[in-house]
PDB file of N, CA and C in Angstrom:
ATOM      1  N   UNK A   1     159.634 100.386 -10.328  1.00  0.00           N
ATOM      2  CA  UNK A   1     159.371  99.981  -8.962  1.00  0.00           C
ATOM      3  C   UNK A   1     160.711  99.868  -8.236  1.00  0.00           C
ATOM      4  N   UNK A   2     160.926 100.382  -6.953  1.00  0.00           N
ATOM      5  CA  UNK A   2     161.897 100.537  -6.551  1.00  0.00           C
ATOM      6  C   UNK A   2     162.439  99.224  -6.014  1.00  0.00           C
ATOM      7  N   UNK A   3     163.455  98.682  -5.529  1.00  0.00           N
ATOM      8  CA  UNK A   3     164.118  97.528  -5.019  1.00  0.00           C
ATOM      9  C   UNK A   3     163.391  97.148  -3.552  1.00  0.00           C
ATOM     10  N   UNK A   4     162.708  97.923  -2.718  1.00  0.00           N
ATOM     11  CA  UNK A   4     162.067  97.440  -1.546  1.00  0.00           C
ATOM     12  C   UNK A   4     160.478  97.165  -2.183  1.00  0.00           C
ATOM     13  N   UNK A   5     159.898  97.894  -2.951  1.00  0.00           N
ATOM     14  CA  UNK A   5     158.658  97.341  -3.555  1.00  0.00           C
ATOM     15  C   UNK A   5     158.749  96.184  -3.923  1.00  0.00           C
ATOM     16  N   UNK A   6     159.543  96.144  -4.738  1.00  0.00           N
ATOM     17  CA  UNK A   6     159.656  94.785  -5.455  1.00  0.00           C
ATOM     18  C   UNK A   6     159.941  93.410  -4.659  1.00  0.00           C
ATOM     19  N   UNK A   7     160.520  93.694  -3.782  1.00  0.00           N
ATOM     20  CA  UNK A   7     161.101  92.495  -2.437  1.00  0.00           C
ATOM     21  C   UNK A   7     159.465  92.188  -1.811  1.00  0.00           C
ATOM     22  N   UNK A   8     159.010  92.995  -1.737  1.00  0.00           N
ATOM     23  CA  UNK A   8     157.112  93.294  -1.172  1.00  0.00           C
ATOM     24  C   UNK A   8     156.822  91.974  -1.339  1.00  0.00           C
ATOM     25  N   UNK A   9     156.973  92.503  -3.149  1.00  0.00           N
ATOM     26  CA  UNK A   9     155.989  91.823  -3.998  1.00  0.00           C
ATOM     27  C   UNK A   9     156.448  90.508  -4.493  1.00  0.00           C
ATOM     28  N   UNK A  10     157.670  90.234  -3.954  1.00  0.00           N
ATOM     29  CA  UNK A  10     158.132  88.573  -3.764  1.00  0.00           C
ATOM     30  C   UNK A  10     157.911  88.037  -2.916  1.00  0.00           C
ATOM     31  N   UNK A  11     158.241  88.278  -1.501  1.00  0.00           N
ATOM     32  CA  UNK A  11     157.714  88.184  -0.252  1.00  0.00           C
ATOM     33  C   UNK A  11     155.936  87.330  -0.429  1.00  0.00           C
ATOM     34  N   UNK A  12     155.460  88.493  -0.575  1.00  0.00           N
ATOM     35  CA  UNK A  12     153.980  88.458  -0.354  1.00  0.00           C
ATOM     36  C   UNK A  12     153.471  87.334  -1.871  1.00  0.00           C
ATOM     37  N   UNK A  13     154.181  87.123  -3.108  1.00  0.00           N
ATOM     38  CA  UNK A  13     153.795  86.123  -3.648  1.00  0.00           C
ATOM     39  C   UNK A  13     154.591  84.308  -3.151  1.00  0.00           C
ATOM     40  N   UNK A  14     155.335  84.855  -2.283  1.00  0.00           N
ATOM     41  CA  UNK A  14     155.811  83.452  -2.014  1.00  0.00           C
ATOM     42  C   UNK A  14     155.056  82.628  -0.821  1.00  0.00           C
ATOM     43  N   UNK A  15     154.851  83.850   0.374  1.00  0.00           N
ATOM     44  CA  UNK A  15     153.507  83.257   1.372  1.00  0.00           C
ATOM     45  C   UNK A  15     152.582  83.129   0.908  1.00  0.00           C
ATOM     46  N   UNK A  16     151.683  83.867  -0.145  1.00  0.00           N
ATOM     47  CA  UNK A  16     150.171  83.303  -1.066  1.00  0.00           C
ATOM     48  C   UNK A  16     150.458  82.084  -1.863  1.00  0.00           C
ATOM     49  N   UNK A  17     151.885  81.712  -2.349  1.00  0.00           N
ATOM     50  CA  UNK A  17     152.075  80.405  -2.632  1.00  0.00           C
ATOM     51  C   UNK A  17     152.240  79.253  -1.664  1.00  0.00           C
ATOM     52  N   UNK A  18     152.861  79.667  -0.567  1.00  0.00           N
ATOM     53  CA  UNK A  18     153.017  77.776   0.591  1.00  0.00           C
ATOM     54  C   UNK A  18     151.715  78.091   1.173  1.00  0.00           C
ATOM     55  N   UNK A  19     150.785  79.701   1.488  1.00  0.00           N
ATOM     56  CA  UNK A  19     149.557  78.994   2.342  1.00  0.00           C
ATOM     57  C   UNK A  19     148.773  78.597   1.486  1.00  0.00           C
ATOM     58  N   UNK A  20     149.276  78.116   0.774  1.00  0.00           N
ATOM     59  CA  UNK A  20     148.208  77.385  -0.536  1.00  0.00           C
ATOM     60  C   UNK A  20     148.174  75.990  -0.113  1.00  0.00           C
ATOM     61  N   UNK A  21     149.624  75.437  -0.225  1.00  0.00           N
ATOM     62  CA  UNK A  21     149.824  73.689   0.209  1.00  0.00           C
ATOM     63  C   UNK A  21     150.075  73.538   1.717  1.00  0.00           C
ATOM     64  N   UNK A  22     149.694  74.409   2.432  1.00  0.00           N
ATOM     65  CA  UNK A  22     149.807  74.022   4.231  1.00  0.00           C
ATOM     66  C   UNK A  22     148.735  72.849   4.221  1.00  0.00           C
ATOM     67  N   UNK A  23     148.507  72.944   5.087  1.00  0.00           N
ATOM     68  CA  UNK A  23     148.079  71.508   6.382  1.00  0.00           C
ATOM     69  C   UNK A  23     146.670  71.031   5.124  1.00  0.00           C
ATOM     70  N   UNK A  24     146.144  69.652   5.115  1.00  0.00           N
ATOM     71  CA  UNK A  24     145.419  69.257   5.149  1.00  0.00           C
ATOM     72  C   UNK A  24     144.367  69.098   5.712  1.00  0.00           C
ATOM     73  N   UNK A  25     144.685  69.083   6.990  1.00  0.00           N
ATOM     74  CA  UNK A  25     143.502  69.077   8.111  1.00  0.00           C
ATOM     75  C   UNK A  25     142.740  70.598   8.056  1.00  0.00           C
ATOM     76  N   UNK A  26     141.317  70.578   7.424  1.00  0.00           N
ATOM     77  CA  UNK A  26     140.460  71.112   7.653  1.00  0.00           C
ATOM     78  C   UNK A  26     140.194  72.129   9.048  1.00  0.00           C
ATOM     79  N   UNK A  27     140.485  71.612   9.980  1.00  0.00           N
ATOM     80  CA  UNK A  27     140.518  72.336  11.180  1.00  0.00           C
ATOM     81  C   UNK A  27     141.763  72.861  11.651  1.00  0.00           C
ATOM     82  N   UNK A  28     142.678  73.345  10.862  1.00  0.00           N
ATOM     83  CA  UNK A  28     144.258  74.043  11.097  1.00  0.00           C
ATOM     84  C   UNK A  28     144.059  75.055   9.480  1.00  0.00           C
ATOM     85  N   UNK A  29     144.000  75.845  10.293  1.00  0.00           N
ATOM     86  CA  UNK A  29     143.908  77.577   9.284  1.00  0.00           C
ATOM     87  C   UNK A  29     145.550  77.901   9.259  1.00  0.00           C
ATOM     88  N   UNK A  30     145.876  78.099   7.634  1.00  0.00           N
ATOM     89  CA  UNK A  30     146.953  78.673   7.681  1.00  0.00           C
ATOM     90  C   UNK A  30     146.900  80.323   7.411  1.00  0.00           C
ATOM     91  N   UNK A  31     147.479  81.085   8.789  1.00  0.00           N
ATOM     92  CA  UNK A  31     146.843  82.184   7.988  1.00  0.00           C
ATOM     93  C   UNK A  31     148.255  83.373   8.069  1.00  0.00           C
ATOM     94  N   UNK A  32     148.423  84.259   6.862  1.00  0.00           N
ATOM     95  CA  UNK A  32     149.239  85.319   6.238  1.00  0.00           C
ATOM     96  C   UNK A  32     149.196  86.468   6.822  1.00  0.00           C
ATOM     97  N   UNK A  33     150.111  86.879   7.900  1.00  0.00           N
ATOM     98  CA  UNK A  33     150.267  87.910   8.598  1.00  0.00           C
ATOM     99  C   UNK A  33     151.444  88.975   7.943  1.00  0.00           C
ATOM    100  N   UNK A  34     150.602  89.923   7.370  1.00  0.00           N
ATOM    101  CA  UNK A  34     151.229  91.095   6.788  1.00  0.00           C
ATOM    102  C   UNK A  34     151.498  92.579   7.414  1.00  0.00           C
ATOM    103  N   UNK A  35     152.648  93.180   7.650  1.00  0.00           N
ATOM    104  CA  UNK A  35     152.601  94.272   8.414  1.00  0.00           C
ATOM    105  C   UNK A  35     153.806  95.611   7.172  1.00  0.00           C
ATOM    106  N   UNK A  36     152.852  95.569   6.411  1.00  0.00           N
ATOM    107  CA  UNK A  36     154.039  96.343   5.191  1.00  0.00           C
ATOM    108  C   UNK A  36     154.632  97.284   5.865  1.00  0.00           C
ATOM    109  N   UNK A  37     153.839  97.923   7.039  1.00  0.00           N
ATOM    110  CA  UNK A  37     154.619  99.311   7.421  1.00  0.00           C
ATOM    111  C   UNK A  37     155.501  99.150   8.007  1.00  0.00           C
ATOM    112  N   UNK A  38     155.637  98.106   8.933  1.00  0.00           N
ATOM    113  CA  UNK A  38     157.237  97.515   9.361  1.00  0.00           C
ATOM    114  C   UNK A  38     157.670  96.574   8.752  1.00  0.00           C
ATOM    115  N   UNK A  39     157.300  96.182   7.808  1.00  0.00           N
ATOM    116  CA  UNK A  39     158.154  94.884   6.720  1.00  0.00           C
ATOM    117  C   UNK A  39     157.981  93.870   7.605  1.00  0.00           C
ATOM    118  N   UNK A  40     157.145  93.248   7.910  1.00  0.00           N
ATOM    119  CA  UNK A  40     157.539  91.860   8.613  1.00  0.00           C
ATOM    120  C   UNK A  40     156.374  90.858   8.145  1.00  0.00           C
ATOM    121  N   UNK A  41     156.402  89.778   7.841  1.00  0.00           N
ATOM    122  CA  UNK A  41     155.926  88.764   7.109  1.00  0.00           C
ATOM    123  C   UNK A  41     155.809  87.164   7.886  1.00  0.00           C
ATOM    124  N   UNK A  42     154.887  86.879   8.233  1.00  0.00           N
ATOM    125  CA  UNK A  42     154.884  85.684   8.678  1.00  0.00           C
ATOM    126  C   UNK A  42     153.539  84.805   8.028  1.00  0.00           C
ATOM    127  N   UNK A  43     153.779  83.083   8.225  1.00  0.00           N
ATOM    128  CA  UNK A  43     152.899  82.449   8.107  1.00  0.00           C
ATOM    129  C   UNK A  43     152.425  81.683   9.221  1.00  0.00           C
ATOM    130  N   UNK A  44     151.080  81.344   9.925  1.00  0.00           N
ATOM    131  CA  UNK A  44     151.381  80.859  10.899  1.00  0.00           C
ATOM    132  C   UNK A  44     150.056  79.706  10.776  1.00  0.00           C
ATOM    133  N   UNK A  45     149.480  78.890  11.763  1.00  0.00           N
ATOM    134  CA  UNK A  45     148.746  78.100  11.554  1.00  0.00           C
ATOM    135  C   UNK A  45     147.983  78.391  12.905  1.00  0.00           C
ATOM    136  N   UNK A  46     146.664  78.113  12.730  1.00  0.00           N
ATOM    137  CA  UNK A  46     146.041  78.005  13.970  1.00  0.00           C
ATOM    138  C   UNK A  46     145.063  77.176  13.766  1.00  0.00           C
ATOM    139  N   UNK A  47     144.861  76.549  14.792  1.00  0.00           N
ATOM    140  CA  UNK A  47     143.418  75.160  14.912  1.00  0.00           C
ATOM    141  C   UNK A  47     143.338  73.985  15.982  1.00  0.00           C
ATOM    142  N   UNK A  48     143.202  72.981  15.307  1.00  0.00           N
ATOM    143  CA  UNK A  48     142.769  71.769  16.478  1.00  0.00           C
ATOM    144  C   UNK A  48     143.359  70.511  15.647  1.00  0.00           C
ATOM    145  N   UNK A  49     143.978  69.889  16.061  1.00  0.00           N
ATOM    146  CA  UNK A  49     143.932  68.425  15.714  1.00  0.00           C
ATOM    147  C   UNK A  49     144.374  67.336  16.750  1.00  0.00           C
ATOM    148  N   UNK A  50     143.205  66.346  16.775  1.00  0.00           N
ATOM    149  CA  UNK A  50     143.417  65.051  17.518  1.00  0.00           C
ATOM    150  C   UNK A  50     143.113  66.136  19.050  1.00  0.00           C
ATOM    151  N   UNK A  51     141.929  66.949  19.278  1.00  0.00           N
ATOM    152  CA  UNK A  51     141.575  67.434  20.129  1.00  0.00           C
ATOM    153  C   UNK A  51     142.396  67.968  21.179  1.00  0.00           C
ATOM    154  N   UNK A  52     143.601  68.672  20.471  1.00  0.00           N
ATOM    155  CA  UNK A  52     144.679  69.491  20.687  1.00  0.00           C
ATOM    156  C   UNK A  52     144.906  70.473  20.189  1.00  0.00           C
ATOM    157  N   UNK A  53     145.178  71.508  20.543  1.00  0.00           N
ATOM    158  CA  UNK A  53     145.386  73.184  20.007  1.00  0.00           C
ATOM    159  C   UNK A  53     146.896  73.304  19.459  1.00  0.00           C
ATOM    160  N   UNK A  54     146.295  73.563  18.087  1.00  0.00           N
ATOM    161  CA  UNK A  54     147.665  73.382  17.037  1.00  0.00           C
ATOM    162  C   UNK A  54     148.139  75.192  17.025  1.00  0.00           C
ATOM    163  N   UNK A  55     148.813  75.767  17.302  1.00  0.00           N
ATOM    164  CA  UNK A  55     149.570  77.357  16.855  1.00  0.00           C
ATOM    165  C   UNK A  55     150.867  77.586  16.923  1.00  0.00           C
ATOM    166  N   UNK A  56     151.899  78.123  15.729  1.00  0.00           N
ATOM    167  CA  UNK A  56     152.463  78.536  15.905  1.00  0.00           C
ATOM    168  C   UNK A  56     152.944  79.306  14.230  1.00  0.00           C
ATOM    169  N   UNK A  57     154.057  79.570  14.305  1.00  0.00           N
ATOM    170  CA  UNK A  57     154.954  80.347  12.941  1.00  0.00           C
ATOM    171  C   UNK A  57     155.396  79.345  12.481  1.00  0.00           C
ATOM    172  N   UNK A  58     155.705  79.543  11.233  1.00  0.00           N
ATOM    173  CA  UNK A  58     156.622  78.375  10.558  1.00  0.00           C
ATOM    174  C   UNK A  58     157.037  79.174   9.293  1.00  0.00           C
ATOM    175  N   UNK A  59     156.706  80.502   9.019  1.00  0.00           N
ATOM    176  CA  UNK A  59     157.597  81.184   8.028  1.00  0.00           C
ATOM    177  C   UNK A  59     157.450  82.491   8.740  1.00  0.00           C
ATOM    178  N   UNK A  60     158.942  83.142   8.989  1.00  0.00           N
ATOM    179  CA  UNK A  60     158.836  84.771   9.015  1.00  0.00           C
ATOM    180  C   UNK A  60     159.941  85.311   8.402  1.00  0.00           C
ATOM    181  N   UNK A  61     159.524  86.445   7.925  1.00  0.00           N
ATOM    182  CA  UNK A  61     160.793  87.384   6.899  1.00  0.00           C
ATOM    183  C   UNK A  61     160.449  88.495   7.544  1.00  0.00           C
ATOM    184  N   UNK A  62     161.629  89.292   7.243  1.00  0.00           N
ATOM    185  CA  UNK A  62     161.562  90.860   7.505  1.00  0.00           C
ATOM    186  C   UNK A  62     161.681  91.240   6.160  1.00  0.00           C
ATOM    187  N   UNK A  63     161.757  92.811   6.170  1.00  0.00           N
ATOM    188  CA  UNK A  63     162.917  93.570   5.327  1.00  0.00           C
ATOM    189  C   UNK A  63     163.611  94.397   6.078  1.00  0.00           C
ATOM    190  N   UNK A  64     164.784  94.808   6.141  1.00  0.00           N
ATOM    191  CA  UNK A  64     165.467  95.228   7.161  1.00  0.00           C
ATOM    192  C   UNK A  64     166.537  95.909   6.580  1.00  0.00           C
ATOM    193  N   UNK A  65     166.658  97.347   6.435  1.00  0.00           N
ATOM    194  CA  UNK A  65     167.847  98.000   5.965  1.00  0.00           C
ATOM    195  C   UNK A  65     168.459  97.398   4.359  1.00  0.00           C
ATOM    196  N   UNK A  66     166.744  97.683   3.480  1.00  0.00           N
ATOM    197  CA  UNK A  66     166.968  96.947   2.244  1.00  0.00           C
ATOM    198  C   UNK A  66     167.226  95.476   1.666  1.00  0.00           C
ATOM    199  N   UNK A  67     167.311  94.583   3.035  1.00  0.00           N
ATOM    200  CA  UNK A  67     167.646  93.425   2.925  1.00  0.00           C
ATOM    201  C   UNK A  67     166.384  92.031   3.277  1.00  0.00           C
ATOM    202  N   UNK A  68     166.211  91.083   2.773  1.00  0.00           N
ATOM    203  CA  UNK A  68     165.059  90.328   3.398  1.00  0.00           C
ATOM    204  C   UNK A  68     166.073  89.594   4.914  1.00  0.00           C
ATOM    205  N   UNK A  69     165.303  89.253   5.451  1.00  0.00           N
ATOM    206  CA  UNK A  69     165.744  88.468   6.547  1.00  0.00           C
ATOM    207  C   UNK A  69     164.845  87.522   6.622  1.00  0.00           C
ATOM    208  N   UNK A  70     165.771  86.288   6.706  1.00  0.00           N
ATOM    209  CA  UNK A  70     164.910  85.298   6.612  1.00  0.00           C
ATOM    210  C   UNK A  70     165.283  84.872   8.305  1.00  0.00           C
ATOM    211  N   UNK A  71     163.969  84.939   9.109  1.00  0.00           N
ATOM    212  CA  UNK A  71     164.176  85.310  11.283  1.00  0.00           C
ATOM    213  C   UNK A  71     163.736  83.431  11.250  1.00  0.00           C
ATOM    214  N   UNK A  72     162.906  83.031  10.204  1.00  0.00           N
ATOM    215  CA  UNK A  72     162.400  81.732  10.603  1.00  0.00           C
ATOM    216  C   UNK A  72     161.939  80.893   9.513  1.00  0.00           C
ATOM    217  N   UNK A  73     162.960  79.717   9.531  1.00  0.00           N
ATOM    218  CA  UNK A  73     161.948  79.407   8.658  1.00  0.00           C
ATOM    219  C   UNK A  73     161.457  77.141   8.944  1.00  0.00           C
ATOM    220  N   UNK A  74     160.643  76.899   9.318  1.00  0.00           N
ATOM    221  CA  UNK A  74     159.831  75.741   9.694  1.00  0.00           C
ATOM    222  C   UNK A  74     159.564  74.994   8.544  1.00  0.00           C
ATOM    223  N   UNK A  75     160.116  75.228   7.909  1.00  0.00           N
ATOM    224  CA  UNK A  75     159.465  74.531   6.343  1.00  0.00           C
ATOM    225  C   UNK A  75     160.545  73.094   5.752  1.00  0.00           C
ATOM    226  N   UNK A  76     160.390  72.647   4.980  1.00  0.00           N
ATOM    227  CA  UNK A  76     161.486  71.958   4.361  1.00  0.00           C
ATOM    228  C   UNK A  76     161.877  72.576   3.192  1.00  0.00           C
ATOM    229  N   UNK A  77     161.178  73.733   2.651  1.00  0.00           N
ATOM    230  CA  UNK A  77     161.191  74.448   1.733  1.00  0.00           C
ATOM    231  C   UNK A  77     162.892  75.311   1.688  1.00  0.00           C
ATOM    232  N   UNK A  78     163.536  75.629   0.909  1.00  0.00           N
ATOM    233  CA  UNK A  78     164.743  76.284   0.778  1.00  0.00           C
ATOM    234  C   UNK A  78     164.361  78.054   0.610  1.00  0.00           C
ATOM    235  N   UNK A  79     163.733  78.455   1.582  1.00  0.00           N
ATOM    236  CA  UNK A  79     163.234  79.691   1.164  1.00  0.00           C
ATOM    237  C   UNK A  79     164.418  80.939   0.444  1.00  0.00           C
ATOM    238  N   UNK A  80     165.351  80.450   1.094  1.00  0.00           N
ATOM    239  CA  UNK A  80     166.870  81.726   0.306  1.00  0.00           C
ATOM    240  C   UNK A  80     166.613  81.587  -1.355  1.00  0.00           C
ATOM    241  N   UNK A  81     166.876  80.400  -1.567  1.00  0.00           N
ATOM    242  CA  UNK A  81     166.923  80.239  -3.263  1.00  0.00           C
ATOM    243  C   UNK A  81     165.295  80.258  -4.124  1.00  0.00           C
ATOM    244  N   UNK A  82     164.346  79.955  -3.167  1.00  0.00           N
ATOM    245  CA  UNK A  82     163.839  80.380  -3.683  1.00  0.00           C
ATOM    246  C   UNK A  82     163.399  81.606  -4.176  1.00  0.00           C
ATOM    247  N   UNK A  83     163.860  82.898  -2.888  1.00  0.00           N
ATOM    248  CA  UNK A  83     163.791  84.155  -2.981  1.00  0.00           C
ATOM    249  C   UNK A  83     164.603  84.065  -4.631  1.00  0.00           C
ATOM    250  N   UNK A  84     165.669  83.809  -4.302  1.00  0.00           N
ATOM    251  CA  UNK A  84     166.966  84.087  -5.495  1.00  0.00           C
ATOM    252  C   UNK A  84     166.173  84.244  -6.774  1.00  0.00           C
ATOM    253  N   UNK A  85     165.383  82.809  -6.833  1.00  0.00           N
ATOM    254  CA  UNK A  85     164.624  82.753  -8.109  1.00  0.00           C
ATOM    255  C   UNK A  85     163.493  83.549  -8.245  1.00  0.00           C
ATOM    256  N   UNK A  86     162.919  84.352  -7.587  1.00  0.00           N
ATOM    257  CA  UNK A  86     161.820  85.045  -7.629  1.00  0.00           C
ATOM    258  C   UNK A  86     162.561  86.419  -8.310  1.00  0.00           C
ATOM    259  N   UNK A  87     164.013  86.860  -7.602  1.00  0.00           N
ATOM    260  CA  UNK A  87     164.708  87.956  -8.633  1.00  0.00           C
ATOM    261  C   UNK A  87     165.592  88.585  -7.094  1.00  0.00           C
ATOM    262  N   UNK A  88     165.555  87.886  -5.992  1.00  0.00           N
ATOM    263  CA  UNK A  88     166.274  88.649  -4.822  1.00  0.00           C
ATOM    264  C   UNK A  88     167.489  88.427  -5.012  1.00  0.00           C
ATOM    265  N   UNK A  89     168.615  89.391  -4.613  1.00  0.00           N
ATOM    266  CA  UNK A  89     169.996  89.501  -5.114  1.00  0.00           C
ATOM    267  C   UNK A  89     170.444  88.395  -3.710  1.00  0.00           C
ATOM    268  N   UNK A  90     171.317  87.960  -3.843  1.00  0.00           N
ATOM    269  CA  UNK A  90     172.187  86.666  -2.653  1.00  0.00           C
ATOM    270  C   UNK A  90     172.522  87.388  -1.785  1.00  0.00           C
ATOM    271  N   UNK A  91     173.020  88.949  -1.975  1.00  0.00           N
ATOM    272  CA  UNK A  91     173.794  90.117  -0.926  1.00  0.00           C
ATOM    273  C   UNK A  91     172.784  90.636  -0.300  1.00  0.00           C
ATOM    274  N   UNK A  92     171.168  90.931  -0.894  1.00  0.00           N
ATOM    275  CA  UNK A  92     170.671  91.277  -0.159  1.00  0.00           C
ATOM    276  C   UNK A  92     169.561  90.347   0.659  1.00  0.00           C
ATOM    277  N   UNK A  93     170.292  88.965   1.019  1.00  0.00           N
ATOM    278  CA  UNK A  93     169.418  87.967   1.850  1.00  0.00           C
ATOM    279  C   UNK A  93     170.083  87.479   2.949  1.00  0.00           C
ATOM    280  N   UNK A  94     169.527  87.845   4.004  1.00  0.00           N
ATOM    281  CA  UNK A  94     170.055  87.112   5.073  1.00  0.00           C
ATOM    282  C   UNK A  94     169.452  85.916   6.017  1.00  0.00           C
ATOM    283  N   UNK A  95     170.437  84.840   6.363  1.00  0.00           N
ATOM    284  CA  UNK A  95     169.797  83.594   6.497  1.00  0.00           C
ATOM    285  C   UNK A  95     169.919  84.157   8.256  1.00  0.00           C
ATOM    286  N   UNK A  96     168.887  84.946   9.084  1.00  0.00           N
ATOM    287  CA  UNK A  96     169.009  85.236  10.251  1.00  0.00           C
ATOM    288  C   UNK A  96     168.989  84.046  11.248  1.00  0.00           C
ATOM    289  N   UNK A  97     168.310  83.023  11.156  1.00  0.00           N
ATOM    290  CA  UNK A  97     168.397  81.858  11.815  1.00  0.00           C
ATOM    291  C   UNK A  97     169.615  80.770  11.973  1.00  0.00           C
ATOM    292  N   UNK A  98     170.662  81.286  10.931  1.00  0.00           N
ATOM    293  CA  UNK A  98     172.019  81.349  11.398  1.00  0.00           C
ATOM    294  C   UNK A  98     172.737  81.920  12.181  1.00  0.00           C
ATOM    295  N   UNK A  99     173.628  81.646  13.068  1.00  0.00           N
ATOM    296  CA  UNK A  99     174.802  82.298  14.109  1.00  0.00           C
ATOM    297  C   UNK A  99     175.436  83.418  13.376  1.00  0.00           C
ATOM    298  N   UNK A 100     175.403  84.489  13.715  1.00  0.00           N
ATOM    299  CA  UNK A 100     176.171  86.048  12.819  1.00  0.00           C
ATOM    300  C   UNK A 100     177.478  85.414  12.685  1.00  0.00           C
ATOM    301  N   UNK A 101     178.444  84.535  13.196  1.00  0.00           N
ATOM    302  CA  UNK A 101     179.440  84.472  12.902  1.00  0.00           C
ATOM    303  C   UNK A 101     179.453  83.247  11.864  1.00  0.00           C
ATOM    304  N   UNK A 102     178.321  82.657  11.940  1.00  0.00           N
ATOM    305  CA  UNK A 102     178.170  81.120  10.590  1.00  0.00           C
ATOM    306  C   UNK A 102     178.033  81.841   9.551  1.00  0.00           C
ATOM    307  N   UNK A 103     177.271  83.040   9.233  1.00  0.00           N
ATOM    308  CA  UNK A 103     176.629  83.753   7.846  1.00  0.00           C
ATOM    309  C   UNK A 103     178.072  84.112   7.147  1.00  0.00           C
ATOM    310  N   UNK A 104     179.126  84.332   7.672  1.00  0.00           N
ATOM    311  CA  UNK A 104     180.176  84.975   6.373  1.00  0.00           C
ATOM    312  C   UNK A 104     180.417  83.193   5.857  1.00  0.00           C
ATOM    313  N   UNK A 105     180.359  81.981   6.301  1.00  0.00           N
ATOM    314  CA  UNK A 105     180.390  81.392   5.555  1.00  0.00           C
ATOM    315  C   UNK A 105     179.422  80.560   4.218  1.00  0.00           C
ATOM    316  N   UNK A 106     178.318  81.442   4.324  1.00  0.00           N
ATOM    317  CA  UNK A 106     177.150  81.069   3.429  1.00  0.00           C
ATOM    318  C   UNK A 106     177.290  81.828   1.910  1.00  0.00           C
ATOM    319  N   UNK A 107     176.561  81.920   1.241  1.00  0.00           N
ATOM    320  CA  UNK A 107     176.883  82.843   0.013  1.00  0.00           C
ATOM    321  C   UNK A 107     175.423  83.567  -0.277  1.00  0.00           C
ATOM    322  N   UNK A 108     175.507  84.182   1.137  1.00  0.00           N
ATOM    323  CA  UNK A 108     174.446  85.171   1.272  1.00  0.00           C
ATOM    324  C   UNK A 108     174.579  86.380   2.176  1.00  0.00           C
ATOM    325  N   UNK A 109     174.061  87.048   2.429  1.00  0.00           N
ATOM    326  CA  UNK A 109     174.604  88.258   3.042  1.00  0.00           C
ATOM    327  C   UNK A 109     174.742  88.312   5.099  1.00  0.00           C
ATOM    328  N   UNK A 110     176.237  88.768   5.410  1.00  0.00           N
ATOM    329  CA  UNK A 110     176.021  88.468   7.010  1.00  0.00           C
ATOM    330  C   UNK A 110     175.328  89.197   7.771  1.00  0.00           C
ATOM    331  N   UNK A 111     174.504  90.723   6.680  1.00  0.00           N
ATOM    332  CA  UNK A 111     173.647  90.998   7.727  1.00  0.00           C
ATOM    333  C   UNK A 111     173.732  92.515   7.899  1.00  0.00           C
TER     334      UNK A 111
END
């Protein structure tokens, strides 16, 4: 399996893992927006609570010129290392929600 398959198939097991433990509330759908043909990956929530309209993102990745991009991430979750541990190389992750000039000081890729 080539190195962008395989990123897929981390990607896509790490969102089937957090929309597992999203929201409690019954009436807030967490739901897994997949677009393989442009690599882009999000999790987002939609619903009602306290008779208010709950929507937005709170996880998005790309893949982008072999690399994941991490564009968002809403979580308290450490999504970089966790990539790491799933088998993603540190060079090919970028923390995009950092300033391009903050990323050469991370120990992940500037991009």
């Amino acid at each position: 399996m080539d190195k962008i398959e395989q990123y897929r198939k981390y990607i896509l097991q790490l969102l089937t893992d957090k929309a597992q433990f999203s929201s409690s509330n019954k009436e807030i759908e967490t739901q897994t927006i997949v677009d393989q043909e442009h690599d882009h990956y999000q999790l987002v929530c939609a619903g009602w609570k306290n008779r208010r309209r709950v929507y937005g993102c709170f996880l998005h990745l790309d893949i982008k010129n072999g690399k994941v991009w991490i564009q968002y991430n809403g979580t308290e979750i450490d999504i970089a290392n966790e990539l790491v541990s799933l088998g993603v190389a540190k060079k090919d992750i970028v923390v995009a929600f950092h300033d391009p000039y903050m990323r050469q000081f991370t120990e992940f890729a500037v991009g």
